[in-house]
C-alpha atoms as a PDB file:
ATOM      1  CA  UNK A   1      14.252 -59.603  85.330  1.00  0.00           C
ATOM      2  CA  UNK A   2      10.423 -58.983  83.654  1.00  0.00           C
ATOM      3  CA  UNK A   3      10.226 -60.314  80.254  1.00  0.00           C
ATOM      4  CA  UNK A   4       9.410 -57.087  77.643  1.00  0.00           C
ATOM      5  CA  UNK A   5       5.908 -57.520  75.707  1.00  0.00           C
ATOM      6  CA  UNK A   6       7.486 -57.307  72.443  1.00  0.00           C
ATOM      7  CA  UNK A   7       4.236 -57.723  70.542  1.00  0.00           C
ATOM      8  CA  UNK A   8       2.356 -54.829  72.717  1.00  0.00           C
ATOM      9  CA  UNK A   9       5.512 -52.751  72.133  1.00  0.00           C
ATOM     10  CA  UNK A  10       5.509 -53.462  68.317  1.00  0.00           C
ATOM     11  CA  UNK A  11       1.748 -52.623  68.011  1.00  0.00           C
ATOM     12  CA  UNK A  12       1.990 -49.434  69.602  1.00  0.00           C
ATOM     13  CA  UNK A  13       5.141 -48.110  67.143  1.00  0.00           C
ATOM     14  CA  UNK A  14       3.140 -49.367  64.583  1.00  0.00           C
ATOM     15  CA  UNK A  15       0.330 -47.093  65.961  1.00  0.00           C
ATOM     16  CA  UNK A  16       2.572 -43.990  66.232  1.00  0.00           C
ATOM     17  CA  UNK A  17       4.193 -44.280  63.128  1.00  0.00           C
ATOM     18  CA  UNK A  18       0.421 -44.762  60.879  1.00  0.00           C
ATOM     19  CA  UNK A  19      -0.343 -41.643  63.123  1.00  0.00           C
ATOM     20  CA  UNK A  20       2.668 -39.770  62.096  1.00  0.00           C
ATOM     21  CA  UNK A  21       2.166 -41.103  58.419  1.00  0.00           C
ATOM     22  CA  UNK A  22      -1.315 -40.210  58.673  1.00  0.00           C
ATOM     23  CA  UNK A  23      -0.466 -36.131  60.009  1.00  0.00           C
ATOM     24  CA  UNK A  24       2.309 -36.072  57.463  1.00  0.00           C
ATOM     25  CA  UNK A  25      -0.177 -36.816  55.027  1.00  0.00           C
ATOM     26  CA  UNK A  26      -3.013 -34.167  55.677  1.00  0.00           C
ATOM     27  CA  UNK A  27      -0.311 -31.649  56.436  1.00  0.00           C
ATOM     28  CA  UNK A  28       0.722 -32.093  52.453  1.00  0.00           C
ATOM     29  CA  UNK A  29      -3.158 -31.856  51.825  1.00  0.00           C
ATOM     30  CA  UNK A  30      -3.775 -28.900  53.518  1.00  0.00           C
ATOM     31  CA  UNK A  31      -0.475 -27.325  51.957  1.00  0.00           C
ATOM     32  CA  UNK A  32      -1.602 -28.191  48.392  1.00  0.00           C
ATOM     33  CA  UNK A  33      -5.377 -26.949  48.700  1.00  0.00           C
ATOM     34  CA  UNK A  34      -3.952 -23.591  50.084  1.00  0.00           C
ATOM     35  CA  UNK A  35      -1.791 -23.474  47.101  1.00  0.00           C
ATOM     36  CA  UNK A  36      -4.253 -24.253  44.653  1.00  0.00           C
ATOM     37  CA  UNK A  37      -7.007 -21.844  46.293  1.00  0.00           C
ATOM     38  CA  UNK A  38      -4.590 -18.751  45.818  1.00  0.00           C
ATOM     39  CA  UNK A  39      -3.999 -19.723  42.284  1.00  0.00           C
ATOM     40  CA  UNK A  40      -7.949 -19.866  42.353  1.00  0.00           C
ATOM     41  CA  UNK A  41      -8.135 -16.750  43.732  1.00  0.00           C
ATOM     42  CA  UNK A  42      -5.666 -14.805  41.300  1.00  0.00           C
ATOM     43  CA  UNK A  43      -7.672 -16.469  37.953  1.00  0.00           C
ATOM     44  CA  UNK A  44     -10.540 -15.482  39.332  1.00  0.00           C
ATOM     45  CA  UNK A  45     -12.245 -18.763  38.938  1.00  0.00           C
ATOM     46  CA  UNK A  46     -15.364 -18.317  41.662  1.00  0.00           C
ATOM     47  CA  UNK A  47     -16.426 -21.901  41.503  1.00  0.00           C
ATOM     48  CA  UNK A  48     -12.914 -23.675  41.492  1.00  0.00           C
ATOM     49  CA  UNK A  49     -11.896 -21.411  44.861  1.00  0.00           C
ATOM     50  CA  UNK A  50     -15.451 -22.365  46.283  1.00  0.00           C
ATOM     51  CA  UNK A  51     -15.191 -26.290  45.524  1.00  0.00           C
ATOM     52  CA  UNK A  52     -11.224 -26.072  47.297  1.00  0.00           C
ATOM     53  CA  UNK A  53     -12.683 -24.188  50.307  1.00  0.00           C
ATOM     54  CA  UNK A  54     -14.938 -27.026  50.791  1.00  0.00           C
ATOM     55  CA  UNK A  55     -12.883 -29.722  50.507  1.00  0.00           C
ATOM     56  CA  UNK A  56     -10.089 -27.938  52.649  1.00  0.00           C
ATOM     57  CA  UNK A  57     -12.991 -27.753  55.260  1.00  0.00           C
ATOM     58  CA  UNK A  58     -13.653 -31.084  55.475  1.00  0.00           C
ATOM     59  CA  UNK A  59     -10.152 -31.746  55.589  1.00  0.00           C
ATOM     60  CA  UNK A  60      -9.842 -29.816  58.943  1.00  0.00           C
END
């Protein structure tokens, strides 16, 4: 029987999980910009909704 890389193996969970880190990350992002652009919205503040919008492009 084949000997398993273990180091190859270990890299690539270590790979997936940064990548699943990195997703979980943005999603929480993306959550809290929407959040904060609706409170934007309902105060009215023009500039504050604008900046948000732009940084929630970016993010995308």
């Amino acid at each position: 029987m084949e000997k398993m890389d273990v180091s190859g193996y270990a890299a690539m969970l270590g790979l997936f999980a940064e990548m699943i880190l990195d997703d979980a990350v943005k999603k929480h992002k993306r959550q809290t910009l929407y959040r904060e652009i609706d409170e934007a919205l309902a105060h009215g503040d023009e500039a504050k909704f604008l900046d948000l919008t732009r940084e929630l492009k970016l993010l995308n």
